[in-house]
N, C-alpha and C. Protein backbone atom coordinates (compact mmCIF):
# COMPACT_ATOMS: atom_id res chain seq x y z
N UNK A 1 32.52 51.38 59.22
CA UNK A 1 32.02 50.12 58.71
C UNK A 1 33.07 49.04 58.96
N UNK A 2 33.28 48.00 59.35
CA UNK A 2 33.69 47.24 59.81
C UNK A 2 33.10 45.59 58.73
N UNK A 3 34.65 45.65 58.01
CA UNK A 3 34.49 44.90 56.65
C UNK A 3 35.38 43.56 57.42
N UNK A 4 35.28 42.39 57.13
CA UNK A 4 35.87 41.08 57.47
C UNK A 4 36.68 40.13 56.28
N UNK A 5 37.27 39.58 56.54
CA UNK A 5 37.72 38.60 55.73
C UNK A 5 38.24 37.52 56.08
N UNK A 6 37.97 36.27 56.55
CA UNK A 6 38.62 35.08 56.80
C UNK A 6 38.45 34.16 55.84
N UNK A 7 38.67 33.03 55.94
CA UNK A 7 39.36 31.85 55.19
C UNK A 7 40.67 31.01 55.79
N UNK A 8 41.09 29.95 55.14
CA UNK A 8 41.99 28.98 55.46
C UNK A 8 43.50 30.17 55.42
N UNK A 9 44.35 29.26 56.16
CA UNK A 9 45.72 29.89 56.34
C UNK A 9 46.25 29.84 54.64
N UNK A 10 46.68 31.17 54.39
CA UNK A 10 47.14 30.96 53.19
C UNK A 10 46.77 31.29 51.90
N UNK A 11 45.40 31.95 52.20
CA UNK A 11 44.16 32.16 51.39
C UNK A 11 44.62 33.39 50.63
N UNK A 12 45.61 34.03 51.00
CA UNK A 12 45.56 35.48 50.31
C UNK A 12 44.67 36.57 51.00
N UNK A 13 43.83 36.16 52.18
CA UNK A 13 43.83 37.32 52.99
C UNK A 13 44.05 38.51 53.34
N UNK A 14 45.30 38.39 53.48
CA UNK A 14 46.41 39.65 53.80
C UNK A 14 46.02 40.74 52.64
N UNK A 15 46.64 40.33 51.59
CA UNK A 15 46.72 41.07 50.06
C UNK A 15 45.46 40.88 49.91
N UNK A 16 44.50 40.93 49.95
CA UNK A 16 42.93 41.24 49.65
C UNK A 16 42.61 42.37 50.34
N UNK A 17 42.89 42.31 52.17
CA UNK A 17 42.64 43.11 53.00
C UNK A 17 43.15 44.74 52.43
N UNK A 18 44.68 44.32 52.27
CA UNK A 18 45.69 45.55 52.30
C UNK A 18 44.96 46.33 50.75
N UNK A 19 44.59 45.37 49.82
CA UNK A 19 43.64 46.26 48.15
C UNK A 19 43.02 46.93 48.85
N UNK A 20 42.15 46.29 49.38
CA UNK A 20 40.18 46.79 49.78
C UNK A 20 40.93 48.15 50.89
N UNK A 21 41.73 48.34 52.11
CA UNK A 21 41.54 48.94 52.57
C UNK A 21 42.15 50.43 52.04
N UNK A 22 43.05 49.94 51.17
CA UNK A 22 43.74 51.21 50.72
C UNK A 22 42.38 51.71 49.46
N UNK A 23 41.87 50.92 48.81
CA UNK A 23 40.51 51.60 47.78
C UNK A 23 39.69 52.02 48.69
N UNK A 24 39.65 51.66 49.85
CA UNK A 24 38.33 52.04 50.45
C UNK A 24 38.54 53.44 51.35
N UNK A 25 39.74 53.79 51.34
CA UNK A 25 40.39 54.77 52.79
C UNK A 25 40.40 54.68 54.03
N UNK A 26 40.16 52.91 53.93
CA UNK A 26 40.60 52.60 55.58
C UNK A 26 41.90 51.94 56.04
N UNK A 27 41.62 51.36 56.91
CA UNK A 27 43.11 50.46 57.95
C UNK A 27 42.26 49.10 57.91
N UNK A 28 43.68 48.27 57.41
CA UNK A 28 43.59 46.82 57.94
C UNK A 28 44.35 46.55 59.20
N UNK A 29 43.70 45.42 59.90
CA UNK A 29 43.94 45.06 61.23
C UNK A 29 43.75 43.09 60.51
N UNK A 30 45.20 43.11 61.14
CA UNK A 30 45.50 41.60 61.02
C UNK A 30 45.47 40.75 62.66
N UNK A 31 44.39 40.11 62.43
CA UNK A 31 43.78 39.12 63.82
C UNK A 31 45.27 38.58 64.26
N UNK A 32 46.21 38.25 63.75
CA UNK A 32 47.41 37.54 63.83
C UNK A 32 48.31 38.58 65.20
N UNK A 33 47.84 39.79 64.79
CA UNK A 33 48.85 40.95 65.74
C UNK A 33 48.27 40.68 66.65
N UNK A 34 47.02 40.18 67.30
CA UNK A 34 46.77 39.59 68.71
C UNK A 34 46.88 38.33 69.51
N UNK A 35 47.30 37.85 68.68
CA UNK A 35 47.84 36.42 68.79
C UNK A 35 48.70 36.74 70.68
N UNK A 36 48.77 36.05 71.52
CA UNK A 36 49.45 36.62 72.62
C UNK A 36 50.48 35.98 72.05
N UNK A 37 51.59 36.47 73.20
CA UNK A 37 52.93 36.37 73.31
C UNK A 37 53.62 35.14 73.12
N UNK A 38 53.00 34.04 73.79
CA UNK A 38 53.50 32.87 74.16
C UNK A 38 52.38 31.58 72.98
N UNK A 39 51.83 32.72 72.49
CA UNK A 39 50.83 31.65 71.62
C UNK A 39 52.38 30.56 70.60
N UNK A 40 52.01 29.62 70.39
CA UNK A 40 52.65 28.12 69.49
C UNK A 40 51.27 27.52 68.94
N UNK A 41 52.01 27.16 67.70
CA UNK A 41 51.13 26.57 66.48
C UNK A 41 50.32 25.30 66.92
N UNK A 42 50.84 24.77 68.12
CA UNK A 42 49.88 23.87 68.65
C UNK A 42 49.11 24.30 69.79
N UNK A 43 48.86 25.60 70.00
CA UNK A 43 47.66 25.80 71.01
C UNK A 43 46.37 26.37 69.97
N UNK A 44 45.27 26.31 70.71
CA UNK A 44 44.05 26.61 70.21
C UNK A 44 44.35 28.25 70.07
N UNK A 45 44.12 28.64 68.75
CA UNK A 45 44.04 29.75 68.21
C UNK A 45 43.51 30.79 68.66
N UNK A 46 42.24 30.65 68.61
CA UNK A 46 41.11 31.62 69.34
C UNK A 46 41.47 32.04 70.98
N UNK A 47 41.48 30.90 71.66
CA UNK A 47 41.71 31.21 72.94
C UNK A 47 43.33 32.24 73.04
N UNK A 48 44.20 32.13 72.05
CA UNK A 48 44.95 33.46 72.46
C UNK A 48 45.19 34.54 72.10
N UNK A 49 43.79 34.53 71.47
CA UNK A 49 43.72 36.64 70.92
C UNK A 49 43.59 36.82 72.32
N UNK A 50 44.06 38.22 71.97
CA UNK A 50 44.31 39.07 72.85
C UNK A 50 43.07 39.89 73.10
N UNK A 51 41.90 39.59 73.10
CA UNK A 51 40.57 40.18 72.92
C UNK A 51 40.52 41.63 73.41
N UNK A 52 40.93 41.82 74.76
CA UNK A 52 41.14 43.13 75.25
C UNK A 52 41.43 44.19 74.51
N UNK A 53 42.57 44.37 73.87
CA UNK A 53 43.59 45.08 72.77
C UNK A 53 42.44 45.22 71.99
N UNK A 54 42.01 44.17 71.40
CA UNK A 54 41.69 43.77 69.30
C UNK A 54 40.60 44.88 70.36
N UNK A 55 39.59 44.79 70.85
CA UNK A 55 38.50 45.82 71.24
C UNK A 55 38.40 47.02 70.82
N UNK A 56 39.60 47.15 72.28
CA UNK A 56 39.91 48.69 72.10
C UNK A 56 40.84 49.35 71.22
N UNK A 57 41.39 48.29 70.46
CA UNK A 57 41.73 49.16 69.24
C UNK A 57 40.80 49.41 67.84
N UNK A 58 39.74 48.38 67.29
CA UNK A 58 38.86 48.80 66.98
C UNK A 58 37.81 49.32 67.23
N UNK A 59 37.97 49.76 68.54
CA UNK A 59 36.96 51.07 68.58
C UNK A 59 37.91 52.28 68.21
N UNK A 60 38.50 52.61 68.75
CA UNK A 60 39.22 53.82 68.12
C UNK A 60 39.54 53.67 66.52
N UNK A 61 39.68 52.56 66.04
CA UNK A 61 39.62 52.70 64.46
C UNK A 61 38.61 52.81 64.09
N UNK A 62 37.69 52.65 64.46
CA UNK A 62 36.13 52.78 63.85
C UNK A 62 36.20 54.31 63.92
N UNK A 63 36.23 55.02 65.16
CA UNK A 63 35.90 56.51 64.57
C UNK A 63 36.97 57.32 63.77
N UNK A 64 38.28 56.90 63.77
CA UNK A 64 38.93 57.37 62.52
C UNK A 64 39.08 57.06 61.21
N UNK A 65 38.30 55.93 60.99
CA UNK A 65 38.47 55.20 59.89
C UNK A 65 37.28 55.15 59.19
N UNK A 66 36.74 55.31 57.74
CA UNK A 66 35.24 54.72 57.47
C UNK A 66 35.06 53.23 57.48
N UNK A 67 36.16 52.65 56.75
CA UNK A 67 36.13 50.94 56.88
C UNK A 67 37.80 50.82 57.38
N UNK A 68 37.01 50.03 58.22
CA UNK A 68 38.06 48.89 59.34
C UNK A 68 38.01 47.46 58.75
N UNK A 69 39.16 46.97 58.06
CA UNK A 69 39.06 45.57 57.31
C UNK A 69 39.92 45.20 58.02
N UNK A 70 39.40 43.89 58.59
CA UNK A 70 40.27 43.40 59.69
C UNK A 70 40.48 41.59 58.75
N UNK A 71 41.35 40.93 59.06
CA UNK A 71 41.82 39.80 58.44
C UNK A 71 42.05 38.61 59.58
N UNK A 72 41.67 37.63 58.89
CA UNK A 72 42.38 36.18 59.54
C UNK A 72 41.67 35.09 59.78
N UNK A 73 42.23 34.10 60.48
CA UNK A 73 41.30 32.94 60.11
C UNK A 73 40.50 32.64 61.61
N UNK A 74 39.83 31.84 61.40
CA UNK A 74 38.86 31.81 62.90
C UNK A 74 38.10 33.51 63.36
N UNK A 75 38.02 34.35 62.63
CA UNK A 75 37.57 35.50 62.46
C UNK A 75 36.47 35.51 63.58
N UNK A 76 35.21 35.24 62.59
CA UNK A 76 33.75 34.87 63.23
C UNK A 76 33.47 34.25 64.48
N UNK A 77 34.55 33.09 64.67
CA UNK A 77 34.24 33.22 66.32
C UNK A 77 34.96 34.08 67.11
N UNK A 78 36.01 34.39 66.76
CA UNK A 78 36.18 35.82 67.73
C UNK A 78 35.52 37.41 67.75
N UNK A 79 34.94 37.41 66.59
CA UNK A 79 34.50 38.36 66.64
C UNK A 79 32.76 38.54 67.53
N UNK A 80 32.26 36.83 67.86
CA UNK A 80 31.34 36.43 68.24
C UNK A 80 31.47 36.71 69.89
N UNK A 81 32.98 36.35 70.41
CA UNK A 81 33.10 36.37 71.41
C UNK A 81 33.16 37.67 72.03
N UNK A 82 33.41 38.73 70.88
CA UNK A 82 33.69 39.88 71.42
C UNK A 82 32.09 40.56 71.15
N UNK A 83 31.10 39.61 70.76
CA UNK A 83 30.36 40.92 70.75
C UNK A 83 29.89 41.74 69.75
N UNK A 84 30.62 41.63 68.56
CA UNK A 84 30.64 42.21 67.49
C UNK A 84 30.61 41.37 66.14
N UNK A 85 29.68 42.43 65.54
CA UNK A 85 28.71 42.15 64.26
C UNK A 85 29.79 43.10 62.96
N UNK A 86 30.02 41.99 61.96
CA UNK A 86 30.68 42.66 60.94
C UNK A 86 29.53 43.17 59.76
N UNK A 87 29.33 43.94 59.17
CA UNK A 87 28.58 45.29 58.47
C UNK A 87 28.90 43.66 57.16
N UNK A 88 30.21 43.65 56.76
CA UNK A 88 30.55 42.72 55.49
C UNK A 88 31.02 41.57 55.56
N UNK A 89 31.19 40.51 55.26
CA UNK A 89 31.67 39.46 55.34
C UNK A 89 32.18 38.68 54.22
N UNK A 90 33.82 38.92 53.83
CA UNK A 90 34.24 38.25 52.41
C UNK A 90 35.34 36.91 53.01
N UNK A 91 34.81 35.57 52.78
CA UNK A 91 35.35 34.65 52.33
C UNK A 91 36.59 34.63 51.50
N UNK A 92 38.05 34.35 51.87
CA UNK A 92 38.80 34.13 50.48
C UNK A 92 39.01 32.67 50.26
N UNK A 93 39.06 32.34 49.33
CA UNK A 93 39.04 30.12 49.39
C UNK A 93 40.04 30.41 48.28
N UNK A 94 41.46 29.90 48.55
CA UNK A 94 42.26 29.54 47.77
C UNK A 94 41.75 28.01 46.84
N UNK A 95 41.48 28.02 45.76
CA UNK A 95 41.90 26.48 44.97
C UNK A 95 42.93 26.27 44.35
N UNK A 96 42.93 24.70 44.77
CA UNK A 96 44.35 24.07 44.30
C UNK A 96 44.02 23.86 43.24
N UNK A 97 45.39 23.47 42.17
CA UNK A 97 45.33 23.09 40.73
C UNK A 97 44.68 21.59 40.78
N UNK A 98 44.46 21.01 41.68
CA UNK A 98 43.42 19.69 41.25
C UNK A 98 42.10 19.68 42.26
N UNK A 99 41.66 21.34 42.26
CA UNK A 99 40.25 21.97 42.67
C UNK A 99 39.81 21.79 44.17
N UNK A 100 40.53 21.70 44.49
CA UNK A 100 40.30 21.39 46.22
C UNK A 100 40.55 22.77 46.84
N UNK A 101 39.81 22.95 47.73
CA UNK A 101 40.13 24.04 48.75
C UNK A 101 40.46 23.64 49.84
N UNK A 102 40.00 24.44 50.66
CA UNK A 102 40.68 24.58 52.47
C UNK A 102 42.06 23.87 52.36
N UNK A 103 42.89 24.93 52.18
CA UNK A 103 44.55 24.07 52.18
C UNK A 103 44.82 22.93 52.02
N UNK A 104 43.97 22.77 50.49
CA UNK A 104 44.53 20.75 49.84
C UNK A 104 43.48 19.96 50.41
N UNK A 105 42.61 20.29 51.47
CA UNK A 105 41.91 19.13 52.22
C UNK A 105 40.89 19.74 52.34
N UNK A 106 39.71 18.61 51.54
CA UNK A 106 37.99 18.86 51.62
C UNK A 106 37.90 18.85 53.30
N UNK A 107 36.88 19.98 53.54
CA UNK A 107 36.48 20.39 55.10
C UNK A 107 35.77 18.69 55.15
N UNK A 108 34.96 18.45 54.12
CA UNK A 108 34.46 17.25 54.83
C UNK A 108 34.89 16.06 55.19
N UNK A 109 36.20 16.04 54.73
CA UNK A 109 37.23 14.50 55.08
C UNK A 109 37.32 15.34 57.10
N UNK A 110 37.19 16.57 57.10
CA UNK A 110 37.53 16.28 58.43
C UNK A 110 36.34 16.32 59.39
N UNK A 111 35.02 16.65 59.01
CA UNK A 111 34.22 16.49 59.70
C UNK A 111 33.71 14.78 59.32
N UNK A 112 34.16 14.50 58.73
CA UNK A 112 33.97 12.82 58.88
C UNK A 112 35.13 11.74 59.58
N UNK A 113 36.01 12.91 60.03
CA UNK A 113 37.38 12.16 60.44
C UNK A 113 38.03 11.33 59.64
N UNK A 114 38.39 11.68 58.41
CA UNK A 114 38.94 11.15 57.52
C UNK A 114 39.92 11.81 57.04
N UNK A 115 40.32 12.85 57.94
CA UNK A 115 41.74 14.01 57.53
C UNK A 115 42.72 13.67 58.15
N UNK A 116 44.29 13.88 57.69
CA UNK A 116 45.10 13.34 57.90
C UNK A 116 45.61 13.96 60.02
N UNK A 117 46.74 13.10 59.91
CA UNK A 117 47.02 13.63 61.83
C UNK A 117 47.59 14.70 61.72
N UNK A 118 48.11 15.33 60.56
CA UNK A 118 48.89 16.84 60.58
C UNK A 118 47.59 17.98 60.57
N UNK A 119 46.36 17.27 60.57
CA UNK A 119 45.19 18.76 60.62
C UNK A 119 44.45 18.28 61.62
N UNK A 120 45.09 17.74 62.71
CA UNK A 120 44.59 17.42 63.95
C UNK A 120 44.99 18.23 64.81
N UNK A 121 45.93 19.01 65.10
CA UNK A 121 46.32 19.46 66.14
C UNK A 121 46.83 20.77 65.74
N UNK A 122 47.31 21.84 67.02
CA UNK A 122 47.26 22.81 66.59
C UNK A 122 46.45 23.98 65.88
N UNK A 123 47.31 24.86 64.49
CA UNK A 123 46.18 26.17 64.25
C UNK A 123 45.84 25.04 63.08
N UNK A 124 46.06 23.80 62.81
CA UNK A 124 45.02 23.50 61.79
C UNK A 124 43.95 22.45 62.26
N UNK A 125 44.54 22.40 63.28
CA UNK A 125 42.71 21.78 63.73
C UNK A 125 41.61 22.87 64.89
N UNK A 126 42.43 24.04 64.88
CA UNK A 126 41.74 25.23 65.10
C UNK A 126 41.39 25.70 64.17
N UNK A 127 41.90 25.51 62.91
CA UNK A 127 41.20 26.36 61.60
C UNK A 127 40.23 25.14 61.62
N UNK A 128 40.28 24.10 61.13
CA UNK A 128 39.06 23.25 60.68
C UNK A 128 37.88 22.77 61.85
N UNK A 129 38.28 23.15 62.62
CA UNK A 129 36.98 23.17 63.80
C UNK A 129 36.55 24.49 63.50
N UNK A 130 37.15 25.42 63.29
CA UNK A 130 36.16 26.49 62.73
C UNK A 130 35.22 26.33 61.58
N UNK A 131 35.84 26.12 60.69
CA UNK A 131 34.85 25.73 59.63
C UNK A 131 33.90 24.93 59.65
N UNK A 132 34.05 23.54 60.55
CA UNK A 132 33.31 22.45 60.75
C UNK A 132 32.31 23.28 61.64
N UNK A 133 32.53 23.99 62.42
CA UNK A 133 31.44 24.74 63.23
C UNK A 133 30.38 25.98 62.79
N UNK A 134 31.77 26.93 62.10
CA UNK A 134 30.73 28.41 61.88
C UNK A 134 30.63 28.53 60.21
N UNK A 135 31.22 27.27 59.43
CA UNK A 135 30.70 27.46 57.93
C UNK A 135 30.74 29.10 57.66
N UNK A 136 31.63 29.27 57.97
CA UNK A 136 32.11 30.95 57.50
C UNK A 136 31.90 31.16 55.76
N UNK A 137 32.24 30.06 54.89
CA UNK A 137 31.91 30.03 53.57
C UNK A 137 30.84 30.44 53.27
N UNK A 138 29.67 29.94 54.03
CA UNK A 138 28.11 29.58 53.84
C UNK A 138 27.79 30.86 54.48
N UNK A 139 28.70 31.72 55.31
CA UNK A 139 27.88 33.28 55.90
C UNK A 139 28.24 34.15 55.33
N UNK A 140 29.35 34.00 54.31
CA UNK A 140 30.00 35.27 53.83
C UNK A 140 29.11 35.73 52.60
N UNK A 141 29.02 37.26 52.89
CA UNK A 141 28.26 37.68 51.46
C UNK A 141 28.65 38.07 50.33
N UNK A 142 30.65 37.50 50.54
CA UNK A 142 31.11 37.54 48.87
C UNK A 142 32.20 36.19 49.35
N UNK A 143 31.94 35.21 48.29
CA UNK A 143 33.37 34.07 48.00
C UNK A 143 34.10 34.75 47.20
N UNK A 144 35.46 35.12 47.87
CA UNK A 144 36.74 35.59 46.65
C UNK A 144 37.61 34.36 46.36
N UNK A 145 37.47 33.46 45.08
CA UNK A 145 37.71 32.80 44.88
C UNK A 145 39.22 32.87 44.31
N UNK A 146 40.35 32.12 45.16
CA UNK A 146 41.92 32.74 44.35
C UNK A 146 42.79 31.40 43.98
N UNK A 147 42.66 31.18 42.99
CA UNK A 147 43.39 29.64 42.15
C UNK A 147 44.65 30.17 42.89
N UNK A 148 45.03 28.64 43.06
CA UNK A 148 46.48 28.66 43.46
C UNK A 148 47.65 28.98 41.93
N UNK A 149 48.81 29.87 42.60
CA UNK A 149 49.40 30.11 41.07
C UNK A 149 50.18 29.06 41.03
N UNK A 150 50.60 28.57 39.74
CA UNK A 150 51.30 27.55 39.15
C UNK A 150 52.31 27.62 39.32
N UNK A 151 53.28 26.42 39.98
CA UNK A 151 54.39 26.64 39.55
C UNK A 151 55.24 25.86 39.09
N UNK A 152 56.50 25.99 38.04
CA UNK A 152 56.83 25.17 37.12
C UNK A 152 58.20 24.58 37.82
């Protein structure tokens, strides 16, 4: 079974993945370990998984594994590109202490172009062109909702 989880950078992802797969008796696979070699925070995200690899290594985790929880952000379109249909789909949306999600900034200040020039370029205007595109929120069939923790 082949379980998903994306969301914004920062979301708690990781530590969601690593619970679920150890309750479940599977392996997490972090989208990040395909990142190529030469990938930088200002190239388009997606375009440097390593698609080849992420494949053929979840196929061989699929038959040793019952759930394969794989993590990261821009998920859904790579997993689109490859072909492959996730069985689950969990959303994590960090909120901030003054209720905002997607890392401090409403998705819609940027599909109205009203987001600042630091979520223009790079993996954060590869994360928010994702969202502005595949509304991963709106497909997932659980929101794990994780308040940001306080700090004093």
């Amino acid at each position: 079974m082949l379980l998903v989880l994306t969301g914004s950078w920062g979301a708690g992802k990781t530590a969601l993945a690593c619970e679920l797969a150890e309750l479940l008796g599977g392996i997490r696979v972090s989208l990040d370990s395909y990142a190529g070699l030469s990938y930088t925070e200002t190239e388009d995200y997606v375009a440097n998984i390593m698609q080849h690899y992420l494949v053929s290594d979840m196929r061989k985790l699929k038959v040793t594994f019952p759930f394969v929880v794989v993590e990261g952000i821009c998920l859904l379109e790579v997993l689109a590109a490859l072909s492959e249909s996730p069985d689950s789909i969990i959303y994590v949306k960090r909120i901030s202490a003054m209720g905002l999600w997607h890392d401090g900034y409403h998705l819609e200040d940027y599909e109205t172009n009203q987001s600042i020039h630091e979520n223009r370029e790079g993996l954060h205007k590869s994360e928010f062109e994702y969202h502005a595109k595949w509304h991963p929120h709106e497909h997932a069939h659980v929101v794990f909702e994780r308040p940001d923790e306080e700090t004093s």
